[in-house]
PDB file of N, CA and C in Angstrom:
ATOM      1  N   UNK A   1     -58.892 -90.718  70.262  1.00  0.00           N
ATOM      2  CA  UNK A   1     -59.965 -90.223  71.092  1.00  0.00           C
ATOM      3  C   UNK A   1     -59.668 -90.462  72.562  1.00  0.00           C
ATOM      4  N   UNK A   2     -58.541 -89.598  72.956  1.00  0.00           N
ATOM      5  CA  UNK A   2     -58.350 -90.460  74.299  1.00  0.00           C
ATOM      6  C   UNK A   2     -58.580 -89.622  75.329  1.00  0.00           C
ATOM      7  N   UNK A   3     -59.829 -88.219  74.810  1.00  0.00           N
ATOM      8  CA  UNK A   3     -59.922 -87.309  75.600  1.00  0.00           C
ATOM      9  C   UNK A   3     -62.063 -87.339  75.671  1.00  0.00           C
ATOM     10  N   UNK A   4     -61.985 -88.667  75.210  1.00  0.00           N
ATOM     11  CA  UNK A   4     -63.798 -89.109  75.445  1.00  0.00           C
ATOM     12  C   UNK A   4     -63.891 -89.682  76.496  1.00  0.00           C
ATOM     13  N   UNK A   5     -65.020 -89.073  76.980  1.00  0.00           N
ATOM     14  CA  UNK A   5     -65.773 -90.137  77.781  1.00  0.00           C
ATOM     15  C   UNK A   5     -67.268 -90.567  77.694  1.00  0.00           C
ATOM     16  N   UNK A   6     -67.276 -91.740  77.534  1.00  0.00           N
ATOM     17  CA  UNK A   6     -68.511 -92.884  77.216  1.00  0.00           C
ATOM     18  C   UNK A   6     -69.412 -92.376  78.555  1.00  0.00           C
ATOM     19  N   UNK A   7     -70.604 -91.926  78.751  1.00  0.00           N
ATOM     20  CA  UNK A   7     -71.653 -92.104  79.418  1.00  0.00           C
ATOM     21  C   UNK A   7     -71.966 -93.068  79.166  1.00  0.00           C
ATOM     22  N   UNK A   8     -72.773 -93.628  80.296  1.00  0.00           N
ATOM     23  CA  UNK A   8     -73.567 -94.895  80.558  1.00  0.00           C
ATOM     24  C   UNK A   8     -75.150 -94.714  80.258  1.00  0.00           C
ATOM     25  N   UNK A   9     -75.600 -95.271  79.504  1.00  0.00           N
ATOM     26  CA  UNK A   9     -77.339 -95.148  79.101  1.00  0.00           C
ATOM     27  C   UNK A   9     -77.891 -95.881  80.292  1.00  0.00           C
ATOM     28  N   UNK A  10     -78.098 -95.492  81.539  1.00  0.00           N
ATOM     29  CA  UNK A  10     -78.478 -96.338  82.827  1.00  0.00           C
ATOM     30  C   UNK A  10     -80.290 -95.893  82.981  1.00  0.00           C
ATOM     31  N   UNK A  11     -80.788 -96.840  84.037  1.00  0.00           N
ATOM     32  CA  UNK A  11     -82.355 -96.370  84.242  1.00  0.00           C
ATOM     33  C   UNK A  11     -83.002 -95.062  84.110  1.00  0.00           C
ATOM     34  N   UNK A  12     -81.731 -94.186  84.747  1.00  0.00           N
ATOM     35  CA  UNK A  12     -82.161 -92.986  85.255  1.00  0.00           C
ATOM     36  C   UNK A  12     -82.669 -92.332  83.739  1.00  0.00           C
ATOM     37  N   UNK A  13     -81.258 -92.231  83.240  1.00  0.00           N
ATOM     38  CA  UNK A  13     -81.255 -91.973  81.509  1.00  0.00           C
ATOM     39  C   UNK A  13     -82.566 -92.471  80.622  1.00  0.00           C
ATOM     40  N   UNK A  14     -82.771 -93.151  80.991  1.00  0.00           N
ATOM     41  CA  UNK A  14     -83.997 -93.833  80.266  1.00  0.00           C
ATOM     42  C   UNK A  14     -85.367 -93.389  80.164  1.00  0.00           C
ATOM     43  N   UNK A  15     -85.237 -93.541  81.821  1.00  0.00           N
ATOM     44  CA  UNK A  15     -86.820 -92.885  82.335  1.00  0.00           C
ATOM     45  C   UNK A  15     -87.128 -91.620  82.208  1.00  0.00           C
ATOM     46  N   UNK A  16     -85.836 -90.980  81.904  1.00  0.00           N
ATOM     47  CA  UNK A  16     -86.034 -89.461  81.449  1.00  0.00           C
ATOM     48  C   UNK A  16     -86.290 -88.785  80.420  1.00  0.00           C
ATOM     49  N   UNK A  17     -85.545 -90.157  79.643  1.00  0.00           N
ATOM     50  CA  UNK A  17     -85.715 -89.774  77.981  1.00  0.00           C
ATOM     51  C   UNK A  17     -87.246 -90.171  78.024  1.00  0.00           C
ATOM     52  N   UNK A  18     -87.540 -91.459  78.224  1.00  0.00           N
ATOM     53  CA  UNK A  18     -89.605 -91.332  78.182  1.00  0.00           C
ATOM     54  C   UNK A  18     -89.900 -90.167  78.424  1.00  0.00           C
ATOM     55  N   UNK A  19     -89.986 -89.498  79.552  1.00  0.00           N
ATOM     56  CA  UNK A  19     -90.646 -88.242  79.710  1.00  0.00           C
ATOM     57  C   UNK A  19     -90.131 -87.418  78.829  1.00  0.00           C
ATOM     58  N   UNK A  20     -89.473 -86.988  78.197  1.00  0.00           N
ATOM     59  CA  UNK A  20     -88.739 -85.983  77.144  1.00  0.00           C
ATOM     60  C   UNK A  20     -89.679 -86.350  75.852  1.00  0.00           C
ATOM     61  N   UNK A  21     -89.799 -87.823  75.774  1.00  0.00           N
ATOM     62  CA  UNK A  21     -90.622 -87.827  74.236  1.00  0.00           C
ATOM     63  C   UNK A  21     -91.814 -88.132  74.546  1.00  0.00           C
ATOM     64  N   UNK A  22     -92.611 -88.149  75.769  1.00  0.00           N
ATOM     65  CA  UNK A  22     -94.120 -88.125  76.237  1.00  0.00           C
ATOM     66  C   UNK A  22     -94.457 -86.808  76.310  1.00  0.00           C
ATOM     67  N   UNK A  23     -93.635 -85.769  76.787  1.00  0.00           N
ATOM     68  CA  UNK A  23     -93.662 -84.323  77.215  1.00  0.00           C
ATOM     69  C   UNK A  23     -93.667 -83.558  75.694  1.00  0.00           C
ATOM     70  N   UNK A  24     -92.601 -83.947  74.388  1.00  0.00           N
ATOM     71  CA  UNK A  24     -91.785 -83.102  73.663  1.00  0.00           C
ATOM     72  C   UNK A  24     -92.187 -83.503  72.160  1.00  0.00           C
ATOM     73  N   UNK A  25     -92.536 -84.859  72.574  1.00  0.00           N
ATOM     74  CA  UNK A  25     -92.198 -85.297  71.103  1.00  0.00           C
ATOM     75  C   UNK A  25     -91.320 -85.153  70.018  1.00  0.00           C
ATOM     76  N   UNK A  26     -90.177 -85.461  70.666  1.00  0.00           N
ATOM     77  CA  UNK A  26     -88.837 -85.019  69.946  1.00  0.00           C
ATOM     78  C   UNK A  26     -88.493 -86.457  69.880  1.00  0.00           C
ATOM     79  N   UNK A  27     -87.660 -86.383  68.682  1.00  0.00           N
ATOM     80  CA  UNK A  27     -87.227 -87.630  68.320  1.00  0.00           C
ATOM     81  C   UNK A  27     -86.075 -88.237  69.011  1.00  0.00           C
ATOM     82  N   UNK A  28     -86.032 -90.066  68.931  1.00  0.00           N
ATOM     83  CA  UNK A  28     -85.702 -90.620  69.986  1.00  0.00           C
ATOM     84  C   UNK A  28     -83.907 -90.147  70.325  1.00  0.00           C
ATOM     85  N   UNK A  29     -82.973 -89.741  69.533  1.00  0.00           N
ATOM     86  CA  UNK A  29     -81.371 -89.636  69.298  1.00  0.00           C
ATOM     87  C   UNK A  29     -81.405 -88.773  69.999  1.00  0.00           C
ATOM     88  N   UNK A  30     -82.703 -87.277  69.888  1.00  0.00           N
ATOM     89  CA  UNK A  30     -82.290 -86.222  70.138  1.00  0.00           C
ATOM     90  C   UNK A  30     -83.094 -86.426  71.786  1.00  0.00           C
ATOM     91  N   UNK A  31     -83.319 -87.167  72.495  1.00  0.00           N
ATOM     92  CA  UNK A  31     -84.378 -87.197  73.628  1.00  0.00           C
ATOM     93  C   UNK A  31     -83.299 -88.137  74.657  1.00  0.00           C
ATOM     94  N   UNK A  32     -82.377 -89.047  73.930  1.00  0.00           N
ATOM     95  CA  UNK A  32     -81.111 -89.468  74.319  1.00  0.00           C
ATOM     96  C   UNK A  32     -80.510 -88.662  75.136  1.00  0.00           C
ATOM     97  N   UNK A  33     -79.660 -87.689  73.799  1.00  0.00           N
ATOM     98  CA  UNK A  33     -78.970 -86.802  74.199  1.00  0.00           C
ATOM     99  C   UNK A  33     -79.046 -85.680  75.014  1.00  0.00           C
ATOM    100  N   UNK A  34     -80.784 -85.186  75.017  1.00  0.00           N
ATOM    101  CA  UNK A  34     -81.212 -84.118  75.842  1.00  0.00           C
ATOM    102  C   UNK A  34     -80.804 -85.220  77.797  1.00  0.00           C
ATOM    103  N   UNK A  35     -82.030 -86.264  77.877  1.00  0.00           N
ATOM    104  CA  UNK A  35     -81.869 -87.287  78.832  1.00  0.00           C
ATOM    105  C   UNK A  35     -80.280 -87.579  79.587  1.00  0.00           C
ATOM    106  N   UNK A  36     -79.041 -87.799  78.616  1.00  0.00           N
ATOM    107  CA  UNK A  36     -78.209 -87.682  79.029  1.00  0.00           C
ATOM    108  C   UNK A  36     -77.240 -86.813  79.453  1.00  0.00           C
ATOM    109  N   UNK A  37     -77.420 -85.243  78.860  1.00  0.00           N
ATOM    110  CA  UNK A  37     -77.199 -84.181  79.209  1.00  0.00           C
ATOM    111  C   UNK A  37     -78.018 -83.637  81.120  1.00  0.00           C
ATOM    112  N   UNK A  38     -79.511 -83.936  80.824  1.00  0.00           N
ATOM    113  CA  UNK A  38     -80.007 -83.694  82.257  1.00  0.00           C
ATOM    114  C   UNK A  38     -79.641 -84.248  83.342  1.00  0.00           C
ATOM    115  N   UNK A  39     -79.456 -85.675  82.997  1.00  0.00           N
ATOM    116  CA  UNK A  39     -79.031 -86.835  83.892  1.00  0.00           C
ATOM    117  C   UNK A  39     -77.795 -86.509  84.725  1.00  0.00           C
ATOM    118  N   UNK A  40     -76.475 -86.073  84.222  1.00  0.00           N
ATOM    119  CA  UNK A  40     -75.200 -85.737  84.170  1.00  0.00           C
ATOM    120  C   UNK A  40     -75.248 -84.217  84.629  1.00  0.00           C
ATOM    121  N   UNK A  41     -75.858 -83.336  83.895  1.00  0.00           N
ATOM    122  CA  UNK A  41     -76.032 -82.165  84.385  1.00  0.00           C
ATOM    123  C   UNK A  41     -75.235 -81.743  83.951  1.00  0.00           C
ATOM    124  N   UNK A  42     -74.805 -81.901  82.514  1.00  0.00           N
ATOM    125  CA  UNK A  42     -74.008 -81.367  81.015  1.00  0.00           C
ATOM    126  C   UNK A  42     -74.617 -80.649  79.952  1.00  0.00           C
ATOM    127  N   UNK A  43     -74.198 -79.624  79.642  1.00  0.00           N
ATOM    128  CA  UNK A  43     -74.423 -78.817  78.832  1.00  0.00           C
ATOM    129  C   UNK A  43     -74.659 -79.239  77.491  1.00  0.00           C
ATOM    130  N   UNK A  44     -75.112 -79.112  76.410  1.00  0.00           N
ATOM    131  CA  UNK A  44     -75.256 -79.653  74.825  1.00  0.00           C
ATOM    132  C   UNK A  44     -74.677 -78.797  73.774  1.00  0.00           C
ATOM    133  N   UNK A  45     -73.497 -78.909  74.032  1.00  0.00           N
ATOM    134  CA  UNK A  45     -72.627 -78.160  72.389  1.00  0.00           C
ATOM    135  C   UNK A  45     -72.747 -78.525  71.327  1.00  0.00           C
ATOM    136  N   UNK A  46     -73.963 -78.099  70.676  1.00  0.00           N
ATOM    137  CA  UNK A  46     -74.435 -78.334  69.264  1.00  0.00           C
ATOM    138  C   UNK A  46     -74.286 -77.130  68.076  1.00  0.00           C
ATOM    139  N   UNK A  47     -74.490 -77.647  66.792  1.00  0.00           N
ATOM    140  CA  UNK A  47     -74.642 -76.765  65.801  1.00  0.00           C
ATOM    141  C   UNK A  47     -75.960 -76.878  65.077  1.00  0.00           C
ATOM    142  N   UNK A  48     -77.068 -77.566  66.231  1.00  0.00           N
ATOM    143  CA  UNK A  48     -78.612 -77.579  66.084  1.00  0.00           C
ATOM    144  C   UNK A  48     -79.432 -77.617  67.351  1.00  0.00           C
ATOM    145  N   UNK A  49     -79.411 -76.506  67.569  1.00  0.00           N
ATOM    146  CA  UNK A  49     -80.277 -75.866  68.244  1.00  0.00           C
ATOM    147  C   UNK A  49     -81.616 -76.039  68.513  1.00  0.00           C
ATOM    148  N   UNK A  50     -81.746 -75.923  67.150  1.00  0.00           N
ATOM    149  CA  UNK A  50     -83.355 -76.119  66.591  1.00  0.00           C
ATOM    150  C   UNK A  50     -83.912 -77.814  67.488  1.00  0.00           C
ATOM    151  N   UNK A  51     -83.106 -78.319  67.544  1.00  0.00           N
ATOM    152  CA  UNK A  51     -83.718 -79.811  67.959  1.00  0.00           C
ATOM    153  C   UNK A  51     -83.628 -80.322  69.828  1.00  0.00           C
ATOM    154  N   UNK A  52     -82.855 -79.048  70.058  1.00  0.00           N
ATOM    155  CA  UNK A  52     -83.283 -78.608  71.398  1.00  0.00           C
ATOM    156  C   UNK A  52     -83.985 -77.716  72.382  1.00  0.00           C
ATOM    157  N   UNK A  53     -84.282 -76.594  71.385  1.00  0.00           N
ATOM    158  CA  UNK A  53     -84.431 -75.488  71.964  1.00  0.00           C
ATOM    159  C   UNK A  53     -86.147 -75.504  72.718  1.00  0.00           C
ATOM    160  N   UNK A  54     -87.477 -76.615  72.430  1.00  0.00           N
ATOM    161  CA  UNK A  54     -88.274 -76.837  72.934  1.00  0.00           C
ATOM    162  C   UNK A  54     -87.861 -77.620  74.414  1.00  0.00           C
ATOM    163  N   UNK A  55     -86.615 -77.993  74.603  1.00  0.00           N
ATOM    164  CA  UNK A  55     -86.699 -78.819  75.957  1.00  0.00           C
ATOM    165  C   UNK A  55     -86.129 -78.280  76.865  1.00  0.00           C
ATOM    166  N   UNK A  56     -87.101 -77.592  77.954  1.00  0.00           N
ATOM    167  CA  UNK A  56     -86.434 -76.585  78.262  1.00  0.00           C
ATOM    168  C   UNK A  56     -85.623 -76.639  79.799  1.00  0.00           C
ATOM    169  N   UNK A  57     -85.474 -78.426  79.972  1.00  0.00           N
ATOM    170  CA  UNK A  57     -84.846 -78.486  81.051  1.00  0.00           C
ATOM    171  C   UNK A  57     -83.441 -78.258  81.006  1.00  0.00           C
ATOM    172  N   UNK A  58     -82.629 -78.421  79.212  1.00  0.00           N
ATOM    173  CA  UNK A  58     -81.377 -78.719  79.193  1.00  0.00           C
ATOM    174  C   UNK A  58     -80.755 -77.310  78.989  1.00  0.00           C
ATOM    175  N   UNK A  59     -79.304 -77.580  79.172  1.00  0.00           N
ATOM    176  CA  UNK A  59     -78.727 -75.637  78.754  1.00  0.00           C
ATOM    177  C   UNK A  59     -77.921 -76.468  76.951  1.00  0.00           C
ATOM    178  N   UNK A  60     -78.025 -75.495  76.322  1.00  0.00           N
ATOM    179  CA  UNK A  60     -77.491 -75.867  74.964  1.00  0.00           C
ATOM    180  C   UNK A  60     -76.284 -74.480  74.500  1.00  0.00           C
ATOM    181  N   UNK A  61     -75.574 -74.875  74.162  1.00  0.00           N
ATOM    182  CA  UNK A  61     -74.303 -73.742  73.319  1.00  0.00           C
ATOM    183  C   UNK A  61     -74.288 -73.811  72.078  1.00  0.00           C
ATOM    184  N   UNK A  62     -74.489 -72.608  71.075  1.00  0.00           N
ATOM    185  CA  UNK A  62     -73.970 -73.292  69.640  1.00  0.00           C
ATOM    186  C   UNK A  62     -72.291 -73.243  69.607  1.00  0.00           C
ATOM    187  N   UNK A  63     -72.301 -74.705  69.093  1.00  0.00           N
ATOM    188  CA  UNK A  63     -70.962 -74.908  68.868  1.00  0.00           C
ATOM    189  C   UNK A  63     -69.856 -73.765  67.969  1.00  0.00           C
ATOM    190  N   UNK A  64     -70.949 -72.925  67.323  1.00  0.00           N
ATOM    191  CA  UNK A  64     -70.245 -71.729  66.266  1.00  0.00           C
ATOM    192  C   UNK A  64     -69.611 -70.432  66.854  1.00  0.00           C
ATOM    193  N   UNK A  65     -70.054 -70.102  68.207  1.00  0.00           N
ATOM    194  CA  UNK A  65     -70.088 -69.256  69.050  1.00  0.00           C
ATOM    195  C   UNK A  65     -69.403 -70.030  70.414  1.00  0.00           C
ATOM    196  N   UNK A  66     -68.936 -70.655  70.577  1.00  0.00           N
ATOM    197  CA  UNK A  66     -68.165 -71.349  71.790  1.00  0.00           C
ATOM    198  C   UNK A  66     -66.793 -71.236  71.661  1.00  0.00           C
TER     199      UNK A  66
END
């Protein structure tokens, strides 16, 4: 894996994910990942959609179509 890179779960990340699951009520993994995607200002290459597609700050790709 020597082409990862580790994000940092920092304040910013945090305080965002609260608002994501005060706003969304989406569950906490997926309020993470939305939070750390906004934070960074990274896109979400998934093959579930479905567990983003209410948050409508983030941009998402299906991974099937990329």
């Amino acid at each position: 894996m020597n082409d990862a890179t580790v994000l940092d779960l920092t304040s910013n990340v945090v305080d965002i994910c609260i608002d994501l699951r005060k706003k969304y009520k989406i569950k906490l993994p997926d309020a993470i990942i939305a939070a750390t995607a906004i934070a960074y200002d990274l896109v979400i290459i998934t093959r579930n959609l479905s567990d983003f597609k209410i948050v409508t700050e983030v941009k998402t790709i299906n991974v099937h179509t990329y």
